[in-house]
PDB file of N, CA and C in Angstrom:
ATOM      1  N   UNK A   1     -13.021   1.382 119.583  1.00  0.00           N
ATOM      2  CA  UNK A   1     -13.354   1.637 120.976  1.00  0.00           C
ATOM      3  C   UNK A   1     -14.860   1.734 121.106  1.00  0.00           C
ATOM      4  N   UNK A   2     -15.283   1.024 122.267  1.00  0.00           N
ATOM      5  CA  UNK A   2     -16.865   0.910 122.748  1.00  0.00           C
ATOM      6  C   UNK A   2     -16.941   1.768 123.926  1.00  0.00           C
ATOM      7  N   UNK A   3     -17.992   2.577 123.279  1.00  0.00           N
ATOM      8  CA  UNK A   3     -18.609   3.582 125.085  1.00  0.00           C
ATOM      9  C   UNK A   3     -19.922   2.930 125.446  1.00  0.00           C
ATOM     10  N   UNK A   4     -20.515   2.602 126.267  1.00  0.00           N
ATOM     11  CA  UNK A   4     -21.524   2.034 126.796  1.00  0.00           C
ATOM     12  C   UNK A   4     -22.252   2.815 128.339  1.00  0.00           C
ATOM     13  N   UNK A   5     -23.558   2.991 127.736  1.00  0.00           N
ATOM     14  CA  UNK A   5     -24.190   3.563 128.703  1.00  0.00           C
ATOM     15  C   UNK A   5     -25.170   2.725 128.759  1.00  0.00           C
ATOM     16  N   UNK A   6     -25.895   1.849 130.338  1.00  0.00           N
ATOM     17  CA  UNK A   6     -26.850   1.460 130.732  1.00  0.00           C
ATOM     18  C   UNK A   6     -27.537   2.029 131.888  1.00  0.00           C
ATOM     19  N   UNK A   7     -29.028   1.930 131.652  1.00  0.00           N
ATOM     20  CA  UNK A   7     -29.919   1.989 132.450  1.00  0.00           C
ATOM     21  C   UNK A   7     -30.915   0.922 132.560  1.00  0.00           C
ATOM     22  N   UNK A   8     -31.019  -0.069 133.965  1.00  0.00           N
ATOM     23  CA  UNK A   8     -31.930  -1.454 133.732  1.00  0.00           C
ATOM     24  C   UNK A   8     -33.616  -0.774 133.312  1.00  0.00           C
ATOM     25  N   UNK A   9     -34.281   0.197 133.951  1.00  0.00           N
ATOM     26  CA  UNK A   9     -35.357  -0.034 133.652  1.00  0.00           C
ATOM     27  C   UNK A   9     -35.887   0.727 132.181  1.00  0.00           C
ATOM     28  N   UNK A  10     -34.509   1.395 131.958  1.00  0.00           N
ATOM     29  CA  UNK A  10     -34.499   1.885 130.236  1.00  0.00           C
ATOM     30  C   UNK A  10     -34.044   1.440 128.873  1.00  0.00           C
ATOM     31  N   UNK A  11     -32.723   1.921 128.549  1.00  0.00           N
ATOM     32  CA  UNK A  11     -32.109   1.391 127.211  1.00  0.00           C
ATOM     33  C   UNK A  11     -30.470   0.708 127.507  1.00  0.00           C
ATOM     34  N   UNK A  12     -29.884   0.633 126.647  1.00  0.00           N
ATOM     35  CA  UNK A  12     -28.171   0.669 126.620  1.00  0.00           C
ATOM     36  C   UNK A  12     -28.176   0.668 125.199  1.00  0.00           C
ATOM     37  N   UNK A  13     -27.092   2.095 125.654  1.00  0.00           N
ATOM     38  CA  UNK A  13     -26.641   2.739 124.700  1.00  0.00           C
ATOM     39  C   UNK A  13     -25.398   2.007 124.199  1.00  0.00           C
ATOM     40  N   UNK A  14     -24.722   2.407 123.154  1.00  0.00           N
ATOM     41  CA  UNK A  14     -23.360   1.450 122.605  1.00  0.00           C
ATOM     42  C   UNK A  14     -23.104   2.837 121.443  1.00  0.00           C
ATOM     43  N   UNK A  15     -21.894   3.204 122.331  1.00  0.00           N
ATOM     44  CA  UNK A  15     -20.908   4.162 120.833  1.00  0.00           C
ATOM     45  C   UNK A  15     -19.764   3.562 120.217  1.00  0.00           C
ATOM     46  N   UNK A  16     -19.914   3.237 119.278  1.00  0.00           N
ATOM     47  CA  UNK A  16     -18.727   3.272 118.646  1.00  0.00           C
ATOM     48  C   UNK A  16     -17.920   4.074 117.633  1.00  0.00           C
ATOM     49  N   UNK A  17     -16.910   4.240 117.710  1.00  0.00           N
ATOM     50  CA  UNK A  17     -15.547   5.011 117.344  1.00  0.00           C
ATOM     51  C   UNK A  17     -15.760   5.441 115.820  1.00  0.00           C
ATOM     52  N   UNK A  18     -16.173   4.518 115.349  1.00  0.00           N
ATOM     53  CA  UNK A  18     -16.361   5.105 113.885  1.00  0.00           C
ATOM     54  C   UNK A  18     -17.902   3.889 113.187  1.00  0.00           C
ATOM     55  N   UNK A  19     -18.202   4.720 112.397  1.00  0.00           N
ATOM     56  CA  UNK A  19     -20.114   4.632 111.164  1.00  0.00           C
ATOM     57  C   UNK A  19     -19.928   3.151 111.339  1.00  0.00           C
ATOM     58  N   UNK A  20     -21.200   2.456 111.372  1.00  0.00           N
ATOM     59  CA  UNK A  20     -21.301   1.015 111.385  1.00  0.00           C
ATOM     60  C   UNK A  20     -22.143   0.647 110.316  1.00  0.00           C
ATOM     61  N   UNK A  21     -22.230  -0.330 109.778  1.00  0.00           N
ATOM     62  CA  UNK A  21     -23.185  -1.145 109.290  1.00  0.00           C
ATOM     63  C   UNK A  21     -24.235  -1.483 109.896  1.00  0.00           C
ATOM     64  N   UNK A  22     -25.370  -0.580 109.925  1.00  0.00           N
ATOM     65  CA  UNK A  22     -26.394  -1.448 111.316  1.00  0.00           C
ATOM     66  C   UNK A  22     -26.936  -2.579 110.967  1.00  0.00           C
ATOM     67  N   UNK A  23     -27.280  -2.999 109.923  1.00  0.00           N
ATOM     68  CA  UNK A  23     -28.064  -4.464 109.619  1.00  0.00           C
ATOM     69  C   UNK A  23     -26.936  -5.859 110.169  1.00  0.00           C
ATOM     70  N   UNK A  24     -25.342  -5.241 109.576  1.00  0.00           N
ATOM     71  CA  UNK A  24     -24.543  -6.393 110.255  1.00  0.00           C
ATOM     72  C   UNK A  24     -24.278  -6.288 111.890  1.00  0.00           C
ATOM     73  N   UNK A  25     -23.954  -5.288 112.485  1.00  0.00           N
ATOM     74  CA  UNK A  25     -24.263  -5.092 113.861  1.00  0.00           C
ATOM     75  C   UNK A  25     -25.189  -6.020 114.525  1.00  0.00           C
ATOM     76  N   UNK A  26     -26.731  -5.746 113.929  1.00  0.00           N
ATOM     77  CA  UNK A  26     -27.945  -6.123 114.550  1.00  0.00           C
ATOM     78  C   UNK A  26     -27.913  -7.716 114.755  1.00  0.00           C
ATOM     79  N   UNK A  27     -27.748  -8.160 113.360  1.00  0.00           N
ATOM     80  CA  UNK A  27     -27.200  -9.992 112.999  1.00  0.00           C
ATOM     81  C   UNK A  27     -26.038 -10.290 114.310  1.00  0.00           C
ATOM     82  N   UNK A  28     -25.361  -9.384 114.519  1.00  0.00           N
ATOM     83  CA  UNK A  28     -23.932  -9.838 115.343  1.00  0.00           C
ATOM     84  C   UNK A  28     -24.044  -9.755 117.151  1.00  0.00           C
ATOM     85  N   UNK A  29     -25.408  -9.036 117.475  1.00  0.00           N
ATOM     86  CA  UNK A  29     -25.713  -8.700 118.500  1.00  0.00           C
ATOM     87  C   UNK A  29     -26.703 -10.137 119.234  1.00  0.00           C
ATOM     88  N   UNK A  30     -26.364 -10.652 120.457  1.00  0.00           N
ATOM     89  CA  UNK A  30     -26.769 -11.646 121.001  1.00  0.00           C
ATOM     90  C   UNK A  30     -27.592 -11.023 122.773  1.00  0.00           C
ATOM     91  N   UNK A  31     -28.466 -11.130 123.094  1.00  0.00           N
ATOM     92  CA  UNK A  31     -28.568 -11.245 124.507  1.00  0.00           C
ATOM     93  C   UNK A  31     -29.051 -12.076 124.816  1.00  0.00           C
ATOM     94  N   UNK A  32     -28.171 -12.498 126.237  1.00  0.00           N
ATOM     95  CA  UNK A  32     -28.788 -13.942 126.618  1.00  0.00           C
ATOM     96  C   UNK A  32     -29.123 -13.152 128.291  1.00  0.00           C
ATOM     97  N   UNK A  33     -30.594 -13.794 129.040  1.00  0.00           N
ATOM     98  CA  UNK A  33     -31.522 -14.477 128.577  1.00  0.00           C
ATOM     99  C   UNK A  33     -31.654 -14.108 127.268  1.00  0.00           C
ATOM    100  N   UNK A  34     -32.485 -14.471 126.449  1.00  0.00           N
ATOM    101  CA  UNK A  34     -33.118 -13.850 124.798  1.00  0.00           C
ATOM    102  C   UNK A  34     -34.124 -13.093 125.525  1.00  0.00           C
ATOM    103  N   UNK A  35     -33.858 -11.601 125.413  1.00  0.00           N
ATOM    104  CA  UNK A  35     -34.833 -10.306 125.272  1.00  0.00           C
ATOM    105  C   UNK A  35     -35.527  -9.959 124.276  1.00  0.00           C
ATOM    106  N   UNK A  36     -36.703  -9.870 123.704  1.00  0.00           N
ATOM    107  CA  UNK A  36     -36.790  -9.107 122.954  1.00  0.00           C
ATOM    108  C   UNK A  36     -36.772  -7.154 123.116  1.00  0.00           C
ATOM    109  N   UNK A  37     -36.208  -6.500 121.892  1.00  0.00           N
ATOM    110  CA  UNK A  37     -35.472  -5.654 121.705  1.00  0.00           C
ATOM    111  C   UNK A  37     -35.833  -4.937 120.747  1.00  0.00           C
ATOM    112  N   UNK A  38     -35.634  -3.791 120.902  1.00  0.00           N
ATOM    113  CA  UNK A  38     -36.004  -2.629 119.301  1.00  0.00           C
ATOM    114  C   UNK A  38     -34.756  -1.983 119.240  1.00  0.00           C
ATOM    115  N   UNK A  39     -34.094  -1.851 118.083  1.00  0.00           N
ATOM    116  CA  UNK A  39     -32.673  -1.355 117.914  1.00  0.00           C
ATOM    117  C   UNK A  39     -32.903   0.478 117.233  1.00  0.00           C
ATOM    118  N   UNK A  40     -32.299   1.223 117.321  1.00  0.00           N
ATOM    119  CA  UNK A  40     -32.493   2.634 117.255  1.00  0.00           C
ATOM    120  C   UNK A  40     -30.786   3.368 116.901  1.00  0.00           C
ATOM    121  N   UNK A  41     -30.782   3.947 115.619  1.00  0.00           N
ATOM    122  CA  UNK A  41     -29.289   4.167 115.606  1.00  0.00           C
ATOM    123  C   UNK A  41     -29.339   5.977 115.244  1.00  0.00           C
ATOM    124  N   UNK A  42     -27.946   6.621 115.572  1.00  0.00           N
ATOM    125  CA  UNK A  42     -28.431   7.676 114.990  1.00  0.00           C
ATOM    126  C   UNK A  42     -27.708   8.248 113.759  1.00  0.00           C
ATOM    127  N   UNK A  43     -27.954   9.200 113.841  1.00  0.00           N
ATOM    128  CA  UNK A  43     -27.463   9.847 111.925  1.00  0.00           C
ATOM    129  C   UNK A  43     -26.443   9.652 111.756  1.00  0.00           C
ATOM    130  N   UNK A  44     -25.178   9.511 112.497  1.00  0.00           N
ATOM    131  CA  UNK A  44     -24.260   8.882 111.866  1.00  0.00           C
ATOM    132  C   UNK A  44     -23.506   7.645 112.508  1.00  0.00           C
ATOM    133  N   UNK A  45     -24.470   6.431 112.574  1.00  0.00           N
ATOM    134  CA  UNK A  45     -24.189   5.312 112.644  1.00  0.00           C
ATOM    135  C   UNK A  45     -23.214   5.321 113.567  1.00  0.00           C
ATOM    136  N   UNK A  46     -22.886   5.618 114.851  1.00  0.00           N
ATOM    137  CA  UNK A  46     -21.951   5.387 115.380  1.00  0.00           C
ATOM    138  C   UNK A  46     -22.784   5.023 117.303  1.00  0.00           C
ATOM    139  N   UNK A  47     -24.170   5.590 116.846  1.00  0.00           N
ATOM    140  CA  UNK A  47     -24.773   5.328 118.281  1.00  0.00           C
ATOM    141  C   UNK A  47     -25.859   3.778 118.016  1.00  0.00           C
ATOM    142  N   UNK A  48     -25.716   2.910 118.861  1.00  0.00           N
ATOM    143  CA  UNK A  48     -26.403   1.761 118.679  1.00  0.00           C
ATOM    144  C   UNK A  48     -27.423   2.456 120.198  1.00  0.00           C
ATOM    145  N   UNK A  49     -28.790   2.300 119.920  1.00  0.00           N
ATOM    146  CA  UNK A  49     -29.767   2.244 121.330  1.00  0.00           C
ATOM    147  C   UNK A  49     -30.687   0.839 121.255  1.00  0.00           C
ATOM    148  N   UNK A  50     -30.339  -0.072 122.276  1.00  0.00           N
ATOM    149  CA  UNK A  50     -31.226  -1.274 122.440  1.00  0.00           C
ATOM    150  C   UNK A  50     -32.145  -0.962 123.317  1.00  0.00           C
ATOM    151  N   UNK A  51     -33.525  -0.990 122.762  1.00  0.00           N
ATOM    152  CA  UNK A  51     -34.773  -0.578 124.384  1.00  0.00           C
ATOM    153  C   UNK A  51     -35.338  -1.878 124.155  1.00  0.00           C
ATOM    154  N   UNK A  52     -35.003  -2.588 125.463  1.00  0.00           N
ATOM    155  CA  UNK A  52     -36.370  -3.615 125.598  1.00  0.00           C
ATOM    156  C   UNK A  52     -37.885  -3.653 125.666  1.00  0.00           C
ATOM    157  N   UNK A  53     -38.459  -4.523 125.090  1.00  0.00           N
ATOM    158  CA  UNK A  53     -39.853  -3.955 124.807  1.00  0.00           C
ATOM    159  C   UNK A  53     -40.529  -4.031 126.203  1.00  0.00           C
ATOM    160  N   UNK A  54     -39.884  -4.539 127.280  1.00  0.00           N
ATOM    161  CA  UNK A  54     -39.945  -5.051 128.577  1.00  0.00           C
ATOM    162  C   UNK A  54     -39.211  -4.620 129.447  1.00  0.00           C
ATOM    163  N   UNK A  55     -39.154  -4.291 130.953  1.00  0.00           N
ATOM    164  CA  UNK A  55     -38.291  -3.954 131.717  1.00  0.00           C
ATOM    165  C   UNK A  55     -37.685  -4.895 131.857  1.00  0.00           C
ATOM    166  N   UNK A  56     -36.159  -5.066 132.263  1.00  0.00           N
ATOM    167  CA  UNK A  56     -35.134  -5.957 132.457  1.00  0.00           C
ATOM    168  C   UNK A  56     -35.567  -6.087 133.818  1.00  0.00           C
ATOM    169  N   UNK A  57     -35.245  -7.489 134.207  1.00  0.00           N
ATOM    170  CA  UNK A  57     -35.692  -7.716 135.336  1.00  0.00           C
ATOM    171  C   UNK A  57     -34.660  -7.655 136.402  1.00  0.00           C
ATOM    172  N   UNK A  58     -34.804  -7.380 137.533  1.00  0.00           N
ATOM    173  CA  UNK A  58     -34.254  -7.212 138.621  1.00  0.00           C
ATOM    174  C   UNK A  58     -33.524  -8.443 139.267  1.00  0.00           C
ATOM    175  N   UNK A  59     -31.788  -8.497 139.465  1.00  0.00           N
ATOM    176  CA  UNK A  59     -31.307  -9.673 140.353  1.00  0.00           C
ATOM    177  C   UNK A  59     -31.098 -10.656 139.030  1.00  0.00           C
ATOM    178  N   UNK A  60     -31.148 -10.200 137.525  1.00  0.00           N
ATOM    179  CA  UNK A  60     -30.988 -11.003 136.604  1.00  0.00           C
ATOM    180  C   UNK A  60     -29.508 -10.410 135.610  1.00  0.00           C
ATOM    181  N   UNK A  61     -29.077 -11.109 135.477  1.00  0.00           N
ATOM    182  CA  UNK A  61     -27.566 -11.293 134.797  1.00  0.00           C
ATOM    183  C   UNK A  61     -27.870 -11.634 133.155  1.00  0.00           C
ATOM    184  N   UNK A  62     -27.637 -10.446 132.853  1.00  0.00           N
ATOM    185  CA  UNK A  62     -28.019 -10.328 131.397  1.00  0.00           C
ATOM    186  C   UNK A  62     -26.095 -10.191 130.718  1.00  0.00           C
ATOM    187  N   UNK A  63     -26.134 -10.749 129.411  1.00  0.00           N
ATOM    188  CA  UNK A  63     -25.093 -10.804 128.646  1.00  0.00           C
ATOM    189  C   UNK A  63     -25.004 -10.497 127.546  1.00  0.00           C
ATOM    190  N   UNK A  64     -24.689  -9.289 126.830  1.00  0.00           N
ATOM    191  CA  UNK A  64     -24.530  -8.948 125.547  1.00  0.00           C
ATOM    192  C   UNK A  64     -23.675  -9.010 125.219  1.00  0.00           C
ATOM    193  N   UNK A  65     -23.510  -9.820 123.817  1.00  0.00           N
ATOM    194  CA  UNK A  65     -22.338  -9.688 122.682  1.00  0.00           C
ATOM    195  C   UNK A  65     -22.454  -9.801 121.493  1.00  0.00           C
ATOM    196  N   UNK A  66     -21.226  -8.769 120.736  1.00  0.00           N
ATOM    197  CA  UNK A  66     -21.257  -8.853 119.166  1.00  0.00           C
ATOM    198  C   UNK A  66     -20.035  -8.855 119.254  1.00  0.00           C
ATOM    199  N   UNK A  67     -20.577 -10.274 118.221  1.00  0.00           N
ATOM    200  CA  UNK A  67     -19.360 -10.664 117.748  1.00  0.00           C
ATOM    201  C   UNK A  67     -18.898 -10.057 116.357  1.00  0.00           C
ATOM    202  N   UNK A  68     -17.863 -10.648 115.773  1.00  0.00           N
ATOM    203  CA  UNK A  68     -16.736 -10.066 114.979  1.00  0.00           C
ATOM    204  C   UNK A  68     -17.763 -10.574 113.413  1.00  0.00           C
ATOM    205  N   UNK A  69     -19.028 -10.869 113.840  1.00  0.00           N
ATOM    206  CA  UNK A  69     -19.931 -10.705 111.951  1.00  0.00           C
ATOM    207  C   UNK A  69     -20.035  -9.451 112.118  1.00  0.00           C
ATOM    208  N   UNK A  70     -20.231  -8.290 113.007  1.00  0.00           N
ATOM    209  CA  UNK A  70     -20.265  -6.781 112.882  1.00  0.00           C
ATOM    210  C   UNK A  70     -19.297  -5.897 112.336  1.00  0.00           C
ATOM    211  N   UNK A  71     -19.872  -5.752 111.314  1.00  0.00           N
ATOM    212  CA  UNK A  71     -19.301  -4.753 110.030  1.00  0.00           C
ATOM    213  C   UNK A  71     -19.691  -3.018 110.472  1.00  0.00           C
ATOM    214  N   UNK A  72     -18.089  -2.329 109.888  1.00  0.00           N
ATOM    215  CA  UNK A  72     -18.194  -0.998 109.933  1.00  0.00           C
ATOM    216  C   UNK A  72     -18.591  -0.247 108.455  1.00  0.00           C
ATOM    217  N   UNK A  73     -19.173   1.151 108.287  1.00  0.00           N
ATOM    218  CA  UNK A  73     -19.752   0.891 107.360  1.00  0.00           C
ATOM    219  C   UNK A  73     -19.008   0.895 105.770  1.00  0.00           C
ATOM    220  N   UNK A  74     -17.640   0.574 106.106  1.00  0.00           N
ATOM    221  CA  UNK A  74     -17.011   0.120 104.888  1.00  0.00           C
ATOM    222  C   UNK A  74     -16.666  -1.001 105.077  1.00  0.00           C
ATOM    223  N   UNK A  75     -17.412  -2.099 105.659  1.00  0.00           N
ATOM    224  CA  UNK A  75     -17.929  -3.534 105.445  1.00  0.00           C
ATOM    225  C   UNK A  75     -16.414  -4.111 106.096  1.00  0.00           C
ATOM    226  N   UNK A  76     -16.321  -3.878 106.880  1.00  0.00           N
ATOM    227  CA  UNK A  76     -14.741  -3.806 107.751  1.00  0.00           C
ATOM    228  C   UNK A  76     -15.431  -4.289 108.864  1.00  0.00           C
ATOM    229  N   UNK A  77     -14.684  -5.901 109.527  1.00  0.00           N
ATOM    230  CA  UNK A  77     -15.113  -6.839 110.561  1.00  0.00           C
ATOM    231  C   UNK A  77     -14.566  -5.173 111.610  1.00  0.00           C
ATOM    232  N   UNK A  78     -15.313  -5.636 112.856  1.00  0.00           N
ATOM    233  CA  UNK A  78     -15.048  -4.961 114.399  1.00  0.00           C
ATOM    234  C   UNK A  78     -13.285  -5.473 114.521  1.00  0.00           C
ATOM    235  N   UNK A  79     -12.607  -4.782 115.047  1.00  0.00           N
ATOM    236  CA  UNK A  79     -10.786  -5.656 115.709  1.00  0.00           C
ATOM    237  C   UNK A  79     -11.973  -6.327 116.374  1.00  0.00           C
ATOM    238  N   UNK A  80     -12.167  -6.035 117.523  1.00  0.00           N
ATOM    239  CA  UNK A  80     -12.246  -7.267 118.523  1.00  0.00           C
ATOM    240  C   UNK A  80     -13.602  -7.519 118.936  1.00  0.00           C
ATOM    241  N   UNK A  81     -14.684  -8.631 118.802  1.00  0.00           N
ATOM    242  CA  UNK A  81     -15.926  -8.436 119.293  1.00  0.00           C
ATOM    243  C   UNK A  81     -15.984  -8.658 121.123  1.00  0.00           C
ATOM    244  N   UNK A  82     -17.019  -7.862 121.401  1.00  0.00           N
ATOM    245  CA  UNK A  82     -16.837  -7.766 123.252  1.00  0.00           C
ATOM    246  C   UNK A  82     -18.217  -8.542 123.561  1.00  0.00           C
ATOM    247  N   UNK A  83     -17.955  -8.417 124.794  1.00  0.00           N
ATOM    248  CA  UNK A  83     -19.423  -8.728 125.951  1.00  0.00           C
ATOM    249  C   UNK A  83     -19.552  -8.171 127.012  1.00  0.00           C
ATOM    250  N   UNK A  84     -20.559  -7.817 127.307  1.00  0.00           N
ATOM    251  CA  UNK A  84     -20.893  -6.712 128.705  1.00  0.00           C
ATOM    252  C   UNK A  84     -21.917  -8.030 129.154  1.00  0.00           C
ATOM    253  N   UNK A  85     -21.838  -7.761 130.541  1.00  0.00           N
ATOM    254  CA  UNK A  85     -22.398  -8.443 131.574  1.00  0.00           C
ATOM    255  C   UNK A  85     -22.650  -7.300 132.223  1.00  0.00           C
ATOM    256  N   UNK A  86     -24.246  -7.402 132.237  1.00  0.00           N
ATOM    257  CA  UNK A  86     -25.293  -6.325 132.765  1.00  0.00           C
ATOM    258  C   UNK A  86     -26.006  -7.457 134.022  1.00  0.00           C
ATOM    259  N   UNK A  87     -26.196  -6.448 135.332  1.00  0.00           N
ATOM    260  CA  UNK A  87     -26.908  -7.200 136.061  1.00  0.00           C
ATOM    261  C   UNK A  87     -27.268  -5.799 137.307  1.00  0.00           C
ATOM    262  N   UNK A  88     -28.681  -6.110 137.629  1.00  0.00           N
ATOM    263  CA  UNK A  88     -28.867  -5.130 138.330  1.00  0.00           C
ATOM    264  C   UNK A  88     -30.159  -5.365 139.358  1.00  0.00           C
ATOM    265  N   UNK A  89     -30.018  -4.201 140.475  1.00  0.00           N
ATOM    266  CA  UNK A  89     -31.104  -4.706 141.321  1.00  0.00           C
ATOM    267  C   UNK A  89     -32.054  -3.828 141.753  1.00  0.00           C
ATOM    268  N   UNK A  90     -33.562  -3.959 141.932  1.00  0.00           N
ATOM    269  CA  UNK A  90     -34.263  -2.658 141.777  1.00  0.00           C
ATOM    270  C   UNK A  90     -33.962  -1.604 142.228  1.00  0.00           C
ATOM    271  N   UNK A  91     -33.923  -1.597 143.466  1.00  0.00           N
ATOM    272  CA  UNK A  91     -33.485  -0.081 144.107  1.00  0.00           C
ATOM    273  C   UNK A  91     -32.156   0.303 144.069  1.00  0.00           C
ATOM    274  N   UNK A  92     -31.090  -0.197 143.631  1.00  0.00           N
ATOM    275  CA  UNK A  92     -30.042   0.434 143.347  1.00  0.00           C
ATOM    276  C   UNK A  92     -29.063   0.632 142.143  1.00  0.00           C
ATOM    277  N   UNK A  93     -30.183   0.396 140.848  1.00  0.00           N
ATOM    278  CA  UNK A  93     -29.727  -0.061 139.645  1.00  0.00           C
ATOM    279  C   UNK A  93     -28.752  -0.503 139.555  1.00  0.00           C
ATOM    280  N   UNK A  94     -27.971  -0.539 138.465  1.00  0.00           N
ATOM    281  CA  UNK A  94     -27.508  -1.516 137.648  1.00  0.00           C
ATOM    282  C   UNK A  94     -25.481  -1.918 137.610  1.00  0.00           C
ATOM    283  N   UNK A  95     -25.207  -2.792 137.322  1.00  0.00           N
ATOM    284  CA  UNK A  95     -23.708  -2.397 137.264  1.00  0.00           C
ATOM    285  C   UNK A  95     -23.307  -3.334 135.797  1.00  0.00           C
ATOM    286  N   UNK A  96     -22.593  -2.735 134.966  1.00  0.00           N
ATOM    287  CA  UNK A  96     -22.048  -2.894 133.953  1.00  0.00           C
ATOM    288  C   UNK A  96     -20.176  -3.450 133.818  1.00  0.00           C
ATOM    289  N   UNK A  97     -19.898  -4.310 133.162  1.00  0.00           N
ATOM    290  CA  UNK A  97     -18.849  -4.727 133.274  1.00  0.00           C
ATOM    291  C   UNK A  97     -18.955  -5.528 131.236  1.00  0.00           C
ATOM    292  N   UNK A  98     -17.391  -4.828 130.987  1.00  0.00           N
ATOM    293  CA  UNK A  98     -17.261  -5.339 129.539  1.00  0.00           C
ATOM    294  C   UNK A  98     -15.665  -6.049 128.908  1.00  0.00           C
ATOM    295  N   UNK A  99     -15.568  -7.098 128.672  1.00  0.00           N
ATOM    296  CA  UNK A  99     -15.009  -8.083 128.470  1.00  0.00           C
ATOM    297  C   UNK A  99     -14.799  -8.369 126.597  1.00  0.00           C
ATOM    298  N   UNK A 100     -13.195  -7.840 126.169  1.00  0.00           N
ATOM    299  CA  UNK A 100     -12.742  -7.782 125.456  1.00  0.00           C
ATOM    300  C   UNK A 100     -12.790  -9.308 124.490  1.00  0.00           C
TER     301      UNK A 100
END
């Protein structure tokens, strides 16, 4: 199970259920447009934080996915890799939607 918290002019957060592999995560993680990104995890591998080095831009339809190369940290594929479709507009931030 994925918990997901976004904010456009901040981060998105990504919990998952149980310790990850972050190096295979990171490899498995796609955003399209291509953002560049700084990845941030915490002590027990279960919080992914993506901050763009840039504000996400406004009225733009951003798409994240990891796919099923994302390893848990007993090197165990994800069940199912997802995609969130992030899109948001300045003054009324953002809306999030995630696709199994």
């Amino acid at each position: 199970m994925v918990h997901v918290t976004y904010l456009p002019r901040a981060s998105i957060t990504i919990q998952f259920s149980t310790p990850m592999n972050p190096p295979s995560v990171e490899r498995a993680l796609r955003i399209e447009p291509v953002t560049d990104v700084v990845y941030g995890w915490d002590a027990d591998r279960t919080t992914l934080t993506i901050t763009p080095t840039t504000a996400l831009q406004a009225g733009t339809r951003y798409r994240v996915t990891i796919t099923g190369e994302a390893l848990s940290q007993y090197f165990r594929p994800v069940v199912q890799p997802f995609t969130l479709d992030l899109r948001h507009r300045a003054a009324s931030g953002g809306h999030c939607s995630m696709a199994p």
